[in-house]
Protein backbone atom coordinates (compact mmCIF):
# COMPACT_ATOMS: atom_id res chain seq x y z
CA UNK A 1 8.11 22.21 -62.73
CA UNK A 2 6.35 21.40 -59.56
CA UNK A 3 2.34 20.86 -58.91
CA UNK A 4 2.93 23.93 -56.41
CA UNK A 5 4.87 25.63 -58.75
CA UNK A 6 1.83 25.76 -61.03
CA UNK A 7 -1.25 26.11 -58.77
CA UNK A 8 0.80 29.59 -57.51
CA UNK A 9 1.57 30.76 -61.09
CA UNK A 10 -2.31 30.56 -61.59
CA UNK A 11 -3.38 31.77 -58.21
CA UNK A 12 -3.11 35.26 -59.53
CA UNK A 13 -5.64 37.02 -62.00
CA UNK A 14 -3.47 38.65 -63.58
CA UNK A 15 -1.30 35.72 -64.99
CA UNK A 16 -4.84 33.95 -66.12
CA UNK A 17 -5.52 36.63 -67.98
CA UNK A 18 -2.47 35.78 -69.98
CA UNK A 19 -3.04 32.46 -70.45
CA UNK A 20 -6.52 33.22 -71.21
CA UNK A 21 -4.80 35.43 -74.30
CA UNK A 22 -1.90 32.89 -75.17
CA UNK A 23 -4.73 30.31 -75.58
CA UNK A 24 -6.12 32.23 -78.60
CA UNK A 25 -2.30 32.71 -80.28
CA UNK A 26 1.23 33.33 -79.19
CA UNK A 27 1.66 37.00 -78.11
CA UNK A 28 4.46 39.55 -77.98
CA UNK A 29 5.38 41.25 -74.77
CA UNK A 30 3.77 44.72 -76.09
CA UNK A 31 0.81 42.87 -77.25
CA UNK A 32 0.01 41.30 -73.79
CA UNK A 33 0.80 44.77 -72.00
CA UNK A 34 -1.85 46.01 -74.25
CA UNK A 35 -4.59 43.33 -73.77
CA UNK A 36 -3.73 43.39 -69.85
CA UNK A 37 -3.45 47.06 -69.27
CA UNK A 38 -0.50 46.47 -66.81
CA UNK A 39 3.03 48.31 -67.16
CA UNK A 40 5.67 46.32 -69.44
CA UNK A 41 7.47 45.63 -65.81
CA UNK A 42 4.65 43.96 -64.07
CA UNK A 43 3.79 41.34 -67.18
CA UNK A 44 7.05 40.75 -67.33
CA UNK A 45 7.10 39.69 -63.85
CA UNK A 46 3.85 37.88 -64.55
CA UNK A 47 5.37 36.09 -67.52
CA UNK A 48 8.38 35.07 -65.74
CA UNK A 49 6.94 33.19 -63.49
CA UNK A 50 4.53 31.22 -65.63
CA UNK A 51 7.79 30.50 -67.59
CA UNK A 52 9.44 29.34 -64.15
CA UNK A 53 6.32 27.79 -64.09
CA UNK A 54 6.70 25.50 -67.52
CA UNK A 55 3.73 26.84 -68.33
CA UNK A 56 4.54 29.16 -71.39
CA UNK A 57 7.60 29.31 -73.68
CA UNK A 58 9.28 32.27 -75.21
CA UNK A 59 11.31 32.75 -78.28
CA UNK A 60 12.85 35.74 -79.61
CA UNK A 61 11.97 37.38 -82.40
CA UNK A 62 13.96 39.69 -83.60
CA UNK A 63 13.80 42.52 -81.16
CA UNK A 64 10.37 40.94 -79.67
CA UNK A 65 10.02 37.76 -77.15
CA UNK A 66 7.07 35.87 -77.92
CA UNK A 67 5.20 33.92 -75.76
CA UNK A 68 3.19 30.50 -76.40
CA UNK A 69 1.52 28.06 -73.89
CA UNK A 70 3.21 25.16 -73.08
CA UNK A 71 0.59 22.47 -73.52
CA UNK A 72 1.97 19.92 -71.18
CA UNK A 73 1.40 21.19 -68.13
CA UNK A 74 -2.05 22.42 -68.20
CA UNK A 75 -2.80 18.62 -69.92
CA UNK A 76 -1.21 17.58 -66.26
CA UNK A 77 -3.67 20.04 -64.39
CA UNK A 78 -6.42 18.44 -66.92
CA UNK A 79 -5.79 14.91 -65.68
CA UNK A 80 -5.37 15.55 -61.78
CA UNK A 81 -8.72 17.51 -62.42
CA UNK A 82 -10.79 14.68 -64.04
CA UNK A 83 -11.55 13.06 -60.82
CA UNK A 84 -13.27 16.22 -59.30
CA UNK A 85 -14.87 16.35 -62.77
CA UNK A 86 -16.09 13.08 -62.49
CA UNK A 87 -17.34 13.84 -59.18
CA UNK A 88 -19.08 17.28 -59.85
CA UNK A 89 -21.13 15.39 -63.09
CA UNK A 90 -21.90 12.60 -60.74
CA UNK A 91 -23.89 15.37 -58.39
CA UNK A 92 -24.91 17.57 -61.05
CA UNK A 93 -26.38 14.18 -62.49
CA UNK A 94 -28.28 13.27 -59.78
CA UNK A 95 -29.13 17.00 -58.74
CA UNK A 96 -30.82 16.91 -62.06
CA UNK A 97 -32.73 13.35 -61.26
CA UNK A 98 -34.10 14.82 -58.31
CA UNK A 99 -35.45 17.64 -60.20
CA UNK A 100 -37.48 15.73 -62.69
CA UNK A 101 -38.80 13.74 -60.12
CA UNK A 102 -40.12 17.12 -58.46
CA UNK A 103 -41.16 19.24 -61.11
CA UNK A 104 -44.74 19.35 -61.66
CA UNK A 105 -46.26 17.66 -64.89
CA UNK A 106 -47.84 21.03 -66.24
CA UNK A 107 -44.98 24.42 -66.52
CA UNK A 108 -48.18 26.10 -66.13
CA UNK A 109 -49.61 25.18 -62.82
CA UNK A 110 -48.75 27.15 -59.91
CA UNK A 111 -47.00 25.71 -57.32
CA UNK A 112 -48.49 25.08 -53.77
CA UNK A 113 -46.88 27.46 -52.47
CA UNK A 114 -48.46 30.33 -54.73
């Protein structure tokens, strides 16, 4: 499983979408084709690449596959993330500062520019 490998599998809306549903509870093929209104050919296109991908497993059940997330990788995405994270609360932190410092004592006075 490659980094690119992964950022492509979740490029697409589509294949969100079903890791979106496999985050609530492993699924069935039919199931997914149901919750994704696609044809059983294209989510099993999607769902071959996010198992290319490392990012879901499958086991067969009787006549069904089911699919699960694969936990490891998307803990990978989670700690190459946590930097950006880090910086985004940083900004939003001091974006918020700022604000306080501007706001005007009384929510009920107009502004000067009323």
């Amino acid at each position: 499983m490659s980094d690119a490998a992964l950022w492509t599998a979740l490029a697409d809306p589509h294949r969100r979408t079903i890791v979106a549903l496999l985050l609530e509870r492993p699924r069935s093929v039919g199931e997914i084709v149901d919750e994704c209104g696609l044809s059983q050919p294209s989510t099993s296109k999607h769902l071959k690449v996010l198992r290319q991908a490392g990012l879901v497993r499958v086991r067969q059940d009787a006549q069904r596959r089911v699919y699960a997330l694969d936990p490891a990788p998307i803990a990978a995405l989670d700690a190459w993330l946590a930097p950006y994270r880090r910086l985004w609360n940083t900004s939003l932190d001091a974006l918020g500062r700022r604000l306080d410092e501007t706001a005007p004592d009384d929510p009920e006075e107009p502004s000067p520019k009323d």
